[in-house]
Protein backbone atom coordinates (compact mmCIF):
# COMPACT_ATOMS: atom_id res chain seq x y z
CA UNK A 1 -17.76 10.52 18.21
CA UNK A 2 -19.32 11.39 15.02
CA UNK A 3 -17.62 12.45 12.09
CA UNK A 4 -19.03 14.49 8.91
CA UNK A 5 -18.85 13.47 5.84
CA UNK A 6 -18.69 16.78 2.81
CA UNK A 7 -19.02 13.95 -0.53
CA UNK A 8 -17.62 14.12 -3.25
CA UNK A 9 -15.08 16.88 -4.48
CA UNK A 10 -14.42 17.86 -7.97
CA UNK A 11 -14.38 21.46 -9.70
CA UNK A 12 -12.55 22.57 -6.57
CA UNK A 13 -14.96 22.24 -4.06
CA UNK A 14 -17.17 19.57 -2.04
CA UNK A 15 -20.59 18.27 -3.06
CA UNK A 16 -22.64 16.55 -0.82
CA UNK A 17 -24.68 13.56 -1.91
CA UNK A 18 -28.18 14.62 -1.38
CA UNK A 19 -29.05 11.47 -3.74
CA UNK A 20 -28.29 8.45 -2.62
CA UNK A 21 -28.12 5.26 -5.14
CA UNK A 22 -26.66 3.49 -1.76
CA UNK A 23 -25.64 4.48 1.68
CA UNK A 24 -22.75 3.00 3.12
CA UNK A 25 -22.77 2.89 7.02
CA UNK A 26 -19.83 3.20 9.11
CA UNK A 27 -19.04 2.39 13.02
CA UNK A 28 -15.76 1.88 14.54
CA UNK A 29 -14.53 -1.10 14.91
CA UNK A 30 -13.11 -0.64 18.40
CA UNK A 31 -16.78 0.58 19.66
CA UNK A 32 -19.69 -0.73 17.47
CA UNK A 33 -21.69 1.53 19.26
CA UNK A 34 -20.06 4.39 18.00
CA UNK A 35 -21.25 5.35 14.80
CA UNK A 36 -18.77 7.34 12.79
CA UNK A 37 -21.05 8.60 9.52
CA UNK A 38 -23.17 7.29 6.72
CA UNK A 39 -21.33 7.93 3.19
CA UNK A 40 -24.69 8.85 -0.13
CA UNK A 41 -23.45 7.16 -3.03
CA UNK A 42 -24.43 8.84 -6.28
CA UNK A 43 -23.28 7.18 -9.28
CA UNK A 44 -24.30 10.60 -11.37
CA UNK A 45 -21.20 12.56 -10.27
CA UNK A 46 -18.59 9.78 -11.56
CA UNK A 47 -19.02 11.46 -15.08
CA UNK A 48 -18.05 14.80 -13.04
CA UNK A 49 -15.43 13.72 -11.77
CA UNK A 50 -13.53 12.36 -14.74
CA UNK A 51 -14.70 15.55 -16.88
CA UNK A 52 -13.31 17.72 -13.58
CA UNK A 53 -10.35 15.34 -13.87
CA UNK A 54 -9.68 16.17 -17.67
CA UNK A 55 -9.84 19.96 -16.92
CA UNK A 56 -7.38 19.72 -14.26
CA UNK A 57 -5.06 17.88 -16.35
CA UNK A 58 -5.07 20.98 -19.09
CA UNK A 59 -4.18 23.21 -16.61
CA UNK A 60 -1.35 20.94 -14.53
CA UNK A 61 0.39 19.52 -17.01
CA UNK A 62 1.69 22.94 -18.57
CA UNK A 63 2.75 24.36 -15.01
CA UNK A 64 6.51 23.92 -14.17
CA UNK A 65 7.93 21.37 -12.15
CA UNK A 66 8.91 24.49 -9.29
CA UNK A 67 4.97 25.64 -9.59
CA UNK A 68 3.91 22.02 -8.94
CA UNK A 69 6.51 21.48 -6.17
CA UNK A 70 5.30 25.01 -4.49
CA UNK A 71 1.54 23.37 -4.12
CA UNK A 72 3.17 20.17 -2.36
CA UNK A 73 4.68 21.89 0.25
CA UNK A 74 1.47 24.14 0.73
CA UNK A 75 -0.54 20.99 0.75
CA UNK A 76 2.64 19.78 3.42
CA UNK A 77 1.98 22.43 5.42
CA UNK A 78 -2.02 21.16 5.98
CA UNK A 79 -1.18 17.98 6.52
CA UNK A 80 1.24 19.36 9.76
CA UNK A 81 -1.72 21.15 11.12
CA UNK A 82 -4.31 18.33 10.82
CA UNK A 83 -1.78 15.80 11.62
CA UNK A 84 -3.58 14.84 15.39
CA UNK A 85 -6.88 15.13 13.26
CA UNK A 86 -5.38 12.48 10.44
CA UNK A 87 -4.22 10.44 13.10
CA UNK A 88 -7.46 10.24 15.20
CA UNK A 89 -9.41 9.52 12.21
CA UNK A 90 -7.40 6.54 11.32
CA UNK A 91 -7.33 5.14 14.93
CA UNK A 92 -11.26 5.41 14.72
CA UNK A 93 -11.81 3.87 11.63
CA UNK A 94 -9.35 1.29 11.51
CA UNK A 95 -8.83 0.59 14.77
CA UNK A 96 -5.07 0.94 14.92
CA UNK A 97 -3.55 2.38 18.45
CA UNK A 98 -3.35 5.96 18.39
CA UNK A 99 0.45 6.04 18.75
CA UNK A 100 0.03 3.71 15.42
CA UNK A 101 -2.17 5.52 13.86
CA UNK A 102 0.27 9.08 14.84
CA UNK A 103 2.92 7.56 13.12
CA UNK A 104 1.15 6.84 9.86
CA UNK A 105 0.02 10.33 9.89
CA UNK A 106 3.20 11.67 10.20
CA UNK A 107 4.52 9.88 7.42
CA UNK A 108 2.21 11.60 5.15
CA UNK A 109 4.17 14.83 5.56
CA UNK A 110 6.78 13.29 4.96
CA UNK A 111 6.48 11.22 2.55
CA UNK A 112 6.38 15.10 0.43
CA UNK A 113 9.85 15.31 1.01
CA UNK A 114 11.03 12.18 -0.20
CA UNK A 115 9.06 12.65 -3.18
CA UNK A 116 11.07 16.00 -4.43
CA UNK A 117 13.99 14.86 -2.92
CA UNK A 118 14.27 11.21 -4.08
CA UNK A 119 11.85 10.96 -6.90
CA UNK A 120 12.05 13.89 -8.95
CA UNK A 121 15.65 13.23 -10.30
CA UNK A 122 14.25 9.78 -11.52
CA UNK A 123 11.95 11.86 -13.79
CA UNK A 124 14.36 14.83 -14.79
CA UNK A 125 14.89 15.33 -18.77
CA UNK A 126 18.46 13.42 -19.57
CA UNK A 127 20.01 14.40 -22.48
CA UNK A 128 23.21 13.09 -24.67
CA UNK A 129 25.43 15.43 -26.21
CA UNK A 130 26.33 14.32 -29.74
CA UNK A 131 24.38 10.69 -29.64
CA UNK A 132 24.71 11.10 -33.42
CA UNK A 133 26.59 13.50 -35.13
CA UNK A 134 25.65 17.13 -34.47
CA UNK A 135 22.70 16.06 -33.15
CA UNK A 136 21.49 15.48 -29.29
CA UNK A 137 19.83 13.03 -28.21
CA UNK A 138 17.07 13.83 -24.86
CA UNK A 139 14.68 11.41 -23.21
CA UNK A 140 11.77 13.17 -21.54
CA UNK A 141 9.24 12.37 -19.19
CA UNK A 142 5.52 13.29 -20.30
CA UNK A 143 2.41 13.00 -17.47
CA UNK A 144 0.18 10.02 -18.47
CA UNK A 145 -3.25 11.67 -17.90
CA UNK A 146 -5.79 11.75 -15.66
CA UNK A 147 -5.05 8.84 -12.62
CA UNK A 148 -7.02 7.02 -10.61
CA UNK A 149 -5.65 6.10 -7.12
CA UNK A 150 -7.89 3.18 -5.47
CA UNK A 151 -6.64 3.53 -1.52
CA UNK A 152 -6.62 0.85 0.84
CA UNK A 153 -8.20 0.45 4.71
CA UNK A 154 -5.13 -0.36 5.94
CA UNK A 155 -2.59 2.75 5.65
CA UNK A 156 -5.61 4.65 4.26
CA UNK A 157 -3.34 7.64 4.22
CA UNK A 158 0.22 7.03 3.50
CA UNK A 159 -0.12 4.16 0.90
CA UNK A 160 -2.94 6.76 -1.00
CA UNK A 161 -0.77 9.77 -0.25
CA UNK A 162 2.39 8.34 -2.02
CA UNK A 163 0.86 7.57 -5.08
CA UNK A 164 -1.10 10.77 -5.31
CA UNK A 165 2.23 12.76 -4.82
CA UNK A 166 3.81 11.03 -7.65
CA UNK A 167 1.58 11.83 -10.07
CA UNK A 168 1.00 15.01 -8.85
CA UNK A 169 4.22 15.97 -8.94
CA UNK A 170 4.62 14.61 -12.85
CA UNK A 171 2.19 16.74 -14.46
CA UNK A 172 -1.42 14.08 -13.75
CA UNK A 173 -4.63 15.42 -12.39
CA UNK A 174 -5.87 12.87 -9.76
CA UNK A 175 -9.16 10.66 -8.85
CA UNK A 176 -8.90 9.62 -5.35
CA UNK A 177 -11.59 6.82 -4.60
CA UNK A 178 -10.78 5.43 -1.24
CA UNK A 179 -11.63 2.45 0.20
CA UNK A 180 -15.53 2.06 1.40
CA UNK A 181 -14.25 1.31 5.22
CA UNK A 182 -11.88 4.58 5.83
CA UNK A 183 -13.93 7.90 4.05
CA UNK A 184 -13.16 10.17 6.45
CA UNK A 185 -9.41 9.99 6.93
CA UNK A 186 -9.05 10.11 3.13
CA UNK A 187 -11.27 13.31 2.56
CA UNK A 188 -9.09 14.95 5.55
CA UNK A 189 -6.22 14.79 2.76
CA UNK A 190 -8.64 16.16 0.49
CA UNK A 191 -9.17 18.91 2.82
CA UNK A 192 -5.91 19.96 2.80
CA UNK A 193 -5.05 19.63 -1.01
CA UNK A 194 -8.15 22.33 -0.82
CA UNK A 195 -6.88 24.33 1.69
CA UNK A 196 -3.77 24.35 -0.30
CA UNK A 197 -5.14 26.06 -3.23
CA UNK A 198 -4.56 23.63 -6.18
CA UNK A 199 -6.03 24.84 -9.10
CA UNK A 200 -9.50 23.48 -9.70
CA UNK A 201 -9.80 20.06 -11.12
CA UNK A 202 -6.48 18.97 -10.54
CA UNK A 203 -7.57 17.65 -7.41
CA UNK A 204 -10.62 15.10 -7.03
CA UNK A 205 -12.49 12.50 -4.87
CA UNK A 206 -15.20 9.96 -5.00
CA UNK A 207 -16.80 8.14 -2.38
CA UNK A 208 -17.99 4.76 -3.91
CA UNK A 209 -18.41 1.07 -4.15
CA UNK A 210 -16.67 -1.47 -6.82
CA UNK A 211 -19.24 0.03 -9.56
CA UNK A 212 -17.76 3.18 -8.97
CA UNK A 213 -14.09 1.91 -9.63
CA UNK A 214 -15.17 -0.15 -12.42
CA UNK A 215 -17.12 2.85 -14.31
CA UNK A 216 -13.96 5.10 -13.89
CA UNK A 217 -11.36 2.55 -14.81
CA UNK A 218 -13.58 1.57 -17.59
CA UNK A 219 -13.54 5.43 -19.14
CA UNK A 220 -11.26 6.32 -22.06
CA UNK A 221 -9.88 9.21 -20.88
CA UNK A 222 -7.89 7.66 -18.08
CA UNK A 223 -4.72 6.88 -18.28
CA UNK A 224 -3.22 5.90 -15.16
CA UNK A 225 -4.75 3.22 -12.71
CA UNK A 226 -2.93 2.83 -9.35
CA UNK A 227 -4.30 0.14 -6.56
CA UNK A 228 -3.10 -1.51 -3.40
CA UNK A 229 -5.50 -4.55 -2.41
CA UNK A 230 -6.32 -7.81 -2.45
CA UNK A 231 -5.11 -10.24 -5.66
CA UNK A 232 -8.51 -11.30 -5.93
CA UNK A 233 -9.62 -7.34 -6.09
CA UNK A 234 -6.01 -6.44 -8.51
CA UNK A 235 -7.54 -9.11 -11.40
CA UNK A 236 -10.66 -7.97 -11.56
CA UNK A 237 -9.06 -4.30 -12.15
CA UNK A 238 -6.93 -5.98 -14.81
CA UNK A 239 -10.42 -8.08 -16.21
CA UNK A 240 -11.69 -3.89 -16.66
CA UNK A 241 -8.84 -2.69 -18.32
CA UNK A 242 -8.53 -5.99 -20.63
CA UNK A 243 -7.32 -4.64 -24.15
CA UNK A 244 -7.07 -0.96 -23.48
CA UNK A 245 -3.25 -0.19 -24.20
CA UNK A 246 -3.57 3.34 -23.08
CA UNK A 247 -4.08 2.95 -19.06
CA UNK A 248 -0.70 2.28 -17.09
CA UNK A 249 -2.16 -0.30 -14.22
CA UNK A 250 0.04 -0.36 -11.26
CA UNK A 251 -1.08 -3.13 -8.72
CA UNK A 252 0.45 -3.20 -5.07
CA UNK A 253 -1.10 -7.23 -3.88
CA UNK A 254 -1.25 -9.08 -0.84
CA UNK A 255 1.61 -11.34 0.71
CA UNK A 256 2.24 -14.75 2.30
CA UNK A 257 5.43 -13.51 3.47
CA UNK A 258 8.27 -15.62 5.42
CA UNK A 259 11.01 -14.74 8.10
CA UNK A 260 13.89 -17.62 8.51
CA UNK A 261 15.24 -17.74 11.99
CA UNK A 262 18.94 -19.17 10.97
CA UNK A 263 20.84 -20.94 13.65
CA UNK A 264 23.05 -17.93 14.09
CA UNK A 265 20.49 -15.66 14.61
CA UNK A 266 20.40 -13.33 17.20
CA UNK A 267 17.16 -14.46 19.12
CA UNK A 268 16.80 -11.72 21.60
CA UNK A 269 17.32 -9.09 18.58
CA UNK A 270 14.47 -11.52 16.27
CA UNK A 271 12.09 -11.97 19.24
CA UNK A 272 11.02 -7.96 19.04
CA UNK A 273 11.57 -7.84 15.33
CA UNK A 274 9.20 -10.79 14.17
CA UNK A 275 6.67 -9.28 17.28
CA UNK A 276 6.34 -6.80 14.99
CA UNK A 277 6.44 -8.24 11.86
CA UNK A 278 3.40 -10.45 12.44
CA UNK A 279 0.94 -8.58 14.87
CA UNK A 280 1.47 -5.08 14.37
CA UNK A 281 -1.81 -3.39 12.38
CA UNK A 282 -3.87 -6.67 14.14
CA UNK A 283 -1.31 -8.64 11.09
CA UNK A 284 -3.36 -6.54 8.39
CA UNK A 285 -0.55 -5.40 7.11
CA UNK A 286 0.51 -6.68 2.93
CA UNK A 287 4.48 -7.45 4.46
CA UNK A 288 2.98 -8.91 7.66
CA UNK A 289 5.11 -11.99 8.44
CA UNK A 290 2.82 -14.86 8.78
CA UNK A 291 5.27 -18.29 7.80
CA UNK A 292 8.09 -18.60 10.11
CA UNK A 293 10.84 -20.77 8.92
CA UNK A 294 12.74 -21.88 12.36
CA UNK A 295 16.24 -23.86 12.23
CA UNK A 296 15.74 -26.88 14.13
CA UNK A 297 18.44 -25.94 16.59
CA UNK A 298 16.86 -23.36 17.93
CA UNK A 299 13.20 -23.82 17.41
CA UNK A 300 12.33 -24.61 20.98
CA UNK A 301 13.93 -21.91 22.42
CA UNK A 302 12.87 -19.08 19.89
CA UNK A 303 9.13 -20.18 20.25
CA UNK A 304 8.70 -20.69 23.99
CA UNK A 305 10.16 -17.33 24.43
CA UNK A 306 7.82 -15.97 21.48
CA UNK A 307 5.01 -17.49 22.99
CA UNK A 308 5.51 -15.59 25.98
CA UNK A 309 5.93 -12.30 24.63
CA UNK A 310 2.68 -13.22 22.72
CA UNK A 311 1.13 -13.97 25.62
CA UNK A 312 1.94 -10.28 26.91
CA UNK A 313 0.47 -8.45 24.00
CA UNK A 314 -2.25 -5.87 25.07
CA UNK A 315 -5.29 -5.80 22.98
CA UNK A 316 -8.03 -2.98 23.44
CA UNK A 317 -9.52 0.28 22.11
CA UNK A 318 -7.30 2.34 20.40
CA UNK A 319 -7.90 5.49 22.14
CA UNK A 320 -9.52 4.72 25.32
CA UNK A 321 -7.55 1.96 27.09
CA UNK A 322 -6.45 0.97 30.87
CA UNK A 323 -3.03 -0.03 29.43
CA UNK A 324 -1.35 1.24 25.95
CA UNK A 325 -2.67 -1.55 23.44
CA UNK A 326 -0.60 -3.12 20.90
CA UNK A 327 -3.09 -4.21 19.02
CA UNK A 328 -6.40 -2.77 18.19
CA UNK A 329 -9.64 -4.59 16.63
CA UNK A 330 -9.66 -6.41 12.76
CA UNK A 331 -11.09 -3.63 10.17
CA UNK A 332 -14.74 -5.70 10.56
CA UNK A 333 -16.41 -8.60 10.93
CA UNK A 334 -15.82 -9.87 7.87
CA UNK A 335 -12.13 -9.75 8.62
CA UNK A 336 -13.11 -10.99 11.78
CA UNK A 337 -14.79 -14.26 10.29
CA UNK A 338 -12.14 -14.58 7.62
CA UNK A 339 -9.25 -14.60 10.85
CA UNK A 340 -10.83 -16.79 13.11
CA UNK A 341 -11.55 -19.46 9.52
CA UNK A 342 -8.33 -19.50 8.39
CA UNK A 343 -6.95 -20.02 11.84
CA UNK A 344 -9.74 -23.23 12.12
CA UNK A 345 -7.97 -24.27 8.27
CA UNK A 346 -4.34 -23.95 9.56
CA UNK A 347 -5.74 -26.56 12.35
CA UNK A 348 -7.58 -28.66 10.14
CA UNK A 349 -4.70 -29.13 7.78
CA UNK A 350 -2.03 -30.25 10.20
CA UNK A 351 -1.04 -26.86 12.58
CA UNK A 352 -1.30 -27.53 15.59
CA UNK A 353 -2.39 -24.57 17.92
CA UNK A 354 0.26 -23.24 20.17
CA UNK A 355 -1.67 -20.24 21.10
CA UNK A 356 -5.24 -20.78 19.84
CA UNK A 357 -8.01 -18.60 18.69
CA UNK A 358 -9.69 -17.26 22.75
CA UNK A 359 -11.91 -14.49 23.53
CA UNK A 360 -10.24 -10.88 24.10
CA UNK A 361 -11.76 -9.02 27.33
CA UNK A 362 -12.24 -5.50 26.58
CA UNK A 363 -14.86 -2.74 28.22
CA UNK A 364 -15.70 -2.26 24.43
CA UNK A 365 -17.98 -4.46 21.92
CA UNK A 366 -15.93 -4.35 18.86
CA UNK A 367 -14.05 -6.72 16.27
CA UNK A 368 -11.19 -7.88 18.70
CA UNK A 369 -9.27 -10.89 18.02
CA UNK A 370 -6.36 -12.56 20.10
CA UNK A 371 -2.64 -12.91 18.24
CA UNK A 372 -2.36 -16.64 17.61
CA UNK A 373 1.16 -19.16 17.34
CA UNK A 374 0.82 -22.28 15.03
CA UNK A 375 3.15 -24.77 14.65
CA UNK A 376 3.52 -27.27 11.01
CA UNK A 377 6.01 -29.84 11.14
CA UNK A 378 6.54 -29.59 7.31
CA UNK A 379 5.09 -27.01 4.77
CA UNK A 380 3.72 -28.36 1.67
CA UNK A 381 2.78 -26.23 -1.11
CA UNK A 382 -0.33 -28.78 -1.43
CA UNK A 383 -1.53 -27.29 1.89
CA UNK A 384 -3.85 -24.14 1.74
CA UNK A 385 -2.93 -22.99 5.07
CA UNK A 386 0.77 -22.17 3.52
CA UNK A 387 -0.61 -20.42 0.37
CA UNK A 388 -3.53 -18.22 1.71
CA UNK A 389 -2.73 -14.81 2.89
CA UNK A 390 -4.58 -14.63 6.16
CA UNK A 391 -4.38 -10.68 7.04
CA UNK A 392 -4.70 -11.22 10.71
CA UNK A 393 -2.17 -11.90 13.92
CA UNK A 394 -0.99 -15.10 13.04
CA UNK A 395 2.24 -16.21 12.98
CA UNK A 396 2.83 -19.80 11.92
CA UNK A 397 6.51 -21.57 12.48
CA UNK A 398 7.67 -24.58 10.87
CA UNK A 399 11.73 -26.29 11.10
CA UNK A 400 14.31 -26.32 8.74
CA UNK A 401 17.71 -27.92 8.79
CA UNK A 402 19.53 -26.39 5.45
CA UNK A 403 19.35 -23.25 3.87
CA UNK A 404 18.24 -24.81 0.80
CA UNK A 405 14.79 -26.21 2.79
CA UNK A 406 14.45 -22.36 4.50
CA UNK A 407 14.72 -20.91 0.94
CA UNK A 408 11.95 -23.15 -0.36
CA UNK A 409 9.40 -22.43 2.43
CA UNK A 410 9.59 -18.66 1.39
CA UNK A 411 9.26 -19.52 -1.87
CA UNK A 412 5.62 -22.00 -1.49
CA UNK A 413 3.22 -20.10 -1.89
CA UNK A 414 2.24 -17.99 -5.11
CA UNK A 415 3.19 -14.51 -3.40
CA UNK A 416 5.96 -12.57 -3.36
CA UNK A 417 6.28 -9.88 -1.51
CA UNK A 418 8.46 -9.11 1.45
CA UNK A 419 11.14 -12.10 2.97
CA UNK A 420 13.29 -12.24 6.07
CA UNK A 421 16.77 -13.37 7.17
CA UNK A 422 18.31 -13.26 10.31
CA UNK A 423 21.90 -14.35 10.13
CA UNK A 424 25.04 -13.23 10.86
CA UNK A 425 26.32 -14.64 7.61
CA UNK A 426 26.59 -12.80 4.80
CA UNK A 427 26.98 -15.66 2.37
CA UNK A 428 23.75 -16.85 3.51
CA UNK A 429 21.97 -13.74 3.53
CA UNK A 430 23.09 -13.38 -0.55
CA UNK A 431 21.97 -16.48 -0.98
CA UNK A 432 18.81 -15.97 0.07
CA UNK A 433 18.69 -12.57 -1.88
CA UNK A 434 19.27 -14.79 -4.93
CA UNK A 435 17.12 -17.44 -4.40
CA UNK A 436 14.20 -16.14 -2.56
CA UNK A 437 11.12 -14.62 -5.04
CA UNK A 438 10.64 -11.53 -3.59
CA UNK A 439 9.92 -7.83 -4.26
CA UNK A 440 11.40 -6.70 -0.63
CA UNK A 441 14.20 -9.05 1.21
CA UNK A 442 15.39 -7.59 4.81
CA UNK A 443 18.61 -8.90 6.73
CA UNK A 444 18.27 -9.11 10.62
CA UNK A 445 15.03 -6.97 9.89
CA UNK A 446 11.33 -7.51 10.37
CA UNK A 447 9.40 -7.62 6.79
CA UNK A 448 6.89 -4.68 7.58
CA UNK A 449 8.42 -1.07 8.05
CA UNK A 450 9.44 -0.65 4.82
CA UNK A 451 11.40 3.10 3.68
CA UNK A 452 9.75 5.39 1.10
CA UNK A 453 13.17 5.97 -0.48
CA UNK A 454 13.75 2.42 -1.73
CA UNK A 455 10.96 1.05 -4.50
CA UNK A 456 8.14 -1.19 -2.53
CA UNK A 457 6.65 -4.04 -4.46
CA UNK A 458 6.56 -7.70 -5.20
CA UNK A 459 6.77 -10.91 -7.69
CA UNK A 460 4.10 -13.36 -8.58
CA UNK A 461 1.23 -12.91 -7.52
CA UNK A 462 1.65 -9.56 -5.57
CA UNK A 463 2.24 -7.58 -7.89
CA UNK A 464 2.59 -6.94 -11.60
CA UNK A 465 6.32 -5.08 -11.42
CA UNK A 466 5.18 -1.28 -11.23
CA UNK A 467 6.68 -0.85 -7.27
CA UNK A 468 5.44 1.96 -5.58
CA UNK A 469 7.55 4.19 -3.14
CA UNK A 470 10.17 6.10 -4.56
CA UNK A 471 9.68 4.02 -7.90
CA UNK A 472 5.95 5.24 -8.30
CA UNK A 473 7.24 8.11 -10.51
CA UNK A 474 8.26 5.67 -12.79
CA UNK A 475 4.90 4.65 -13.83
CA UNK A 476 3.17 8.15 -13.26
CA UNK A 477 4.76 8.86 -17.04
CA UNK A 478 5.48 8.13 -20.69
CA UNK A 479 9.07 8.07 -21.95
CA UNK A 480 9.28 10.47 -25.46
CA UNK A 481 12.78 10.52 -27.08
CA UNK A 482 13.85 13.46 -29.05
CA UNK A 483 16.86 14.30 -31.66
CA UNK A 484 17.69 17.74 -31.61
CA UNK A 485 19.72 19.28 -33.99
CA UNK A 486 20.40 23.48 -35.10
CA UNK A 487 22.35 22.18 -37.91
CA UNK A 488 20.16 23.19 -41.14
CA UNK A 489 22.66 21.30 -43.54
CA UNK A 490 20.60 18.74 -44.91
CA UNK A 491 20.57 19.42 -49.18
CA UNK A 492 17.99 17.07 -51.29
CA UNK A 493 20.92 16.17 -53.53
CA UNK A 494 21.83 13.86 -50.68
CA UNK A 495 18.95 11.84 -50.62
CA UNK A 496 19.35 8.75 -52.92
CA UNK A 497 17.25 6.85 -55.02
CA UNK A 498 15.85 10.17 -56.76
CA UNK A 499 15.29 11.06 -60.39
């Protein structure tokens, strides 16, 4: 299956790259010899973009908040009719299952609905009757400008969606640049923001590499910069920026995230819950659990039993299978190479394998990889295998006998993103909601799966504390502050210090 690429979109309507200053190539990492499309790169129409951007913004920022609701649920209404389009699109180029892939699309229609239900009151006008005398005080929420929205492989709808519907729904025109590895699933969104009849310029989308994001986050004229990625990626974007105090940067990183297994816990209630928390999305998920903190007591029990629903996991094409997969291929072979290394570093730094890195038999040549189990009798913040984030299906346990130790082991590396506690007690569970530096702690819950109406973000080094989800609003604006006052009292005999 091919799909077709339309270029870039600005001024309201498509252009496609007859000029090409590079050609990105793109097959599907279930079937490398299935060629999806080959994305033109023209660096000329980044200027177009911005200046489409900036008319946009004139025109958006003085409709009402009910106008600019109106066009999200016309652009909601697409999005339902291309939702099996969305979802096959995603399965292609990522390589998630289908029935994966389904969900994520249906969470972009949704997601509309949690933004005007959950994040418009965070943005409403508040005012204070009589904050001095006779006079009213009001804060107000003003649009930044125009955005930029850098989207991820990963969720290469939902994660881009929710940001674009945030600032869309403030008052901001929008630059989507998407990520190199997923085109076509982000113009389908496109498509429908078209479809939906947003007025021209509002609405825009690059195809590009890192020069494109660096020219356009580089620009004056914008003034809000939104990306989920890697750290190493979220600096450089910071590097760009440097002294400009008039872009808003809001970074959603990576995680080394940990799930403690208590002695109390519920095991056949974990066993499905940290399943999912470390293989589903192939483990390329930013909340994927990779560091499992075990109490001693139960260790060998929890793992064999893991290991054997490990064992059972179905890799294969997302779309054409024998048997519904759980897991489809890695994004590409350089996620590929970067799995199967860090797996060879856990070993070479004291894991020791208790499933290993093995072939996966499928009827298609593609980017597969096998879930693996590690085992490390003590963490160490010294060891690289506890601080890297591997973004693969890897899940790595290691024994604790107090709290105190479990707590620590979440807290080694320099992430800090999403945690896990099972437990039936509640005093532990607080005290690990304390202790633990995270952006997202779960109870008797798997760290990936997290709900648009609660803000989604981390500490350290995954973030720089602009969460997105319902919270994205927040930094889709300006705060102004106004006095109001119909009182017309004021006399110049009452101002002192006059001759």
């Amino acid at each position: 299956m091919a799909f077709t690429l339309r270029g870039d979109y600005f001024h309201g309507n498509f252009t496609l790259n007859t000029k090409a200053d590079e050609t990105i190539k793109k097959e599907s990492p279930a079937d490398l010899s299935n060629h999806l499309w080959s994305a033109n790169i023209n660096y000329d129409n980044t200027n177009k973009v911005i200046a489409s951007a900036l008319e946009g913004f004139d025109i958006w920022r003085k409709l009402s908040v009910t106008d600019r609701v109106n066009y999200l649920k016309k652009y909601q209404d697409e999005v339902n009719k291309r939702k099996d389009d969305i979802a096959l699109a995603i399965a292609l180029e990522t390589g998630k299952p289908l029935w994966e892939s389904l969900t994520e699309a249906g969470a972009v229609s949704a997601k509309v609905n949690v933004t005007i239900t959950d994040s418009l009151k965070r943005i409403e006008t508040n005012t204070i009757e009589n904050v001095l005398p006779s006079i009213d005080g009001h804060t107000i929420k003003k649009p930044l400008g125009p955005t930029l929205i850098i989207g991820p492989f990963n969720f290469p709808c939902h994660l881009a969606n929710g940001q674009i519907l945030s600032a869309l729904l403030t008052g901001n025109s929008i630059i989507f640049k998407p990520s190199e590895k997923t085109i076509y699933s982000s113009q389908i969104l496109i498509e429908c923001f078209h479809s939906a009849g947003f007025p021209k310029g509002v609405i825009n989308f690059i195809n590009g590499t890192a020069k494109t994001t660096q020219d356009i986050i580089k620009h004056p004229q914008i003034r809000g910069i939104n990306f989920t990625g890697s750290l190493g990626v979220g600096k450089k974007i910071l590097e760009a920026v440097g002294s400009d105090l008039t872009k808003l940067v809001a970074l959603e990183l990576g995680g080394k995230n940990t799930t403690i297994l208590h002695k109390d816990t519920n095991i056949d209630h974990a066993l499905p819950e940290l399943l999912r928390a470390c293989y589903l999305s192939s483990g390329q998920r930013c909340t994927s659990t990779s560091m499992v903190a075990v109490h001693k007591s139960i260790e060998d029990e929890f793992i064999n039993k893991f290991k054997a629903l490990t064992q059972r996991i179905i890799v294969d094409h997302p779309t054409e299978f024998k048997e519904l997969p759980f897991m489809g291929p890695v994004i590409d072979k350089n996620a590929k190479d970067l799995y199967e290394k860090f797996c060879k570093l856990g070993v070479n730094n004291g894991a020791e394998n208790i499933i290993g890195l093995a072939n996966v038999e499928t009827s298609f040549d593609g980017h597969y990889v096998n879930p693996t189990v590690h085992y490390i009798k003590e963490a160490k913040k010294s060891n690289p295998f506890t601080q890297e984030e591997i973004f693969g299906p890897n899940c790595t346990f290691t024994p604790y006998e107090n709290i105190e130790d479990a707590i620590d082991i979440a807290n080694i590396s320099d992430y800090g993103l999403a945690a896990s506690i099972f437990t039936q007690d509640k005093d532990i569970y607080h005290q690990c909601v304390r202790d633990i530096d995270a952006g997202i702690i779960n109870l008797n819950r798997s760290t990936v799966g997290a709900s648009s109406r609660l803000p989604f973000g981390g500490v350290k080094n995954s973030g720089n504390h602009h969460p997105a989800a319902v919270s994205m609003v927040d930094h889709t604006v300006s705060t102004v502050a106004s006095l109001e006052t119909y009182d017309n009292s004021s006399k110049i005999e009452d101002v002192k210090g006059l001759k």
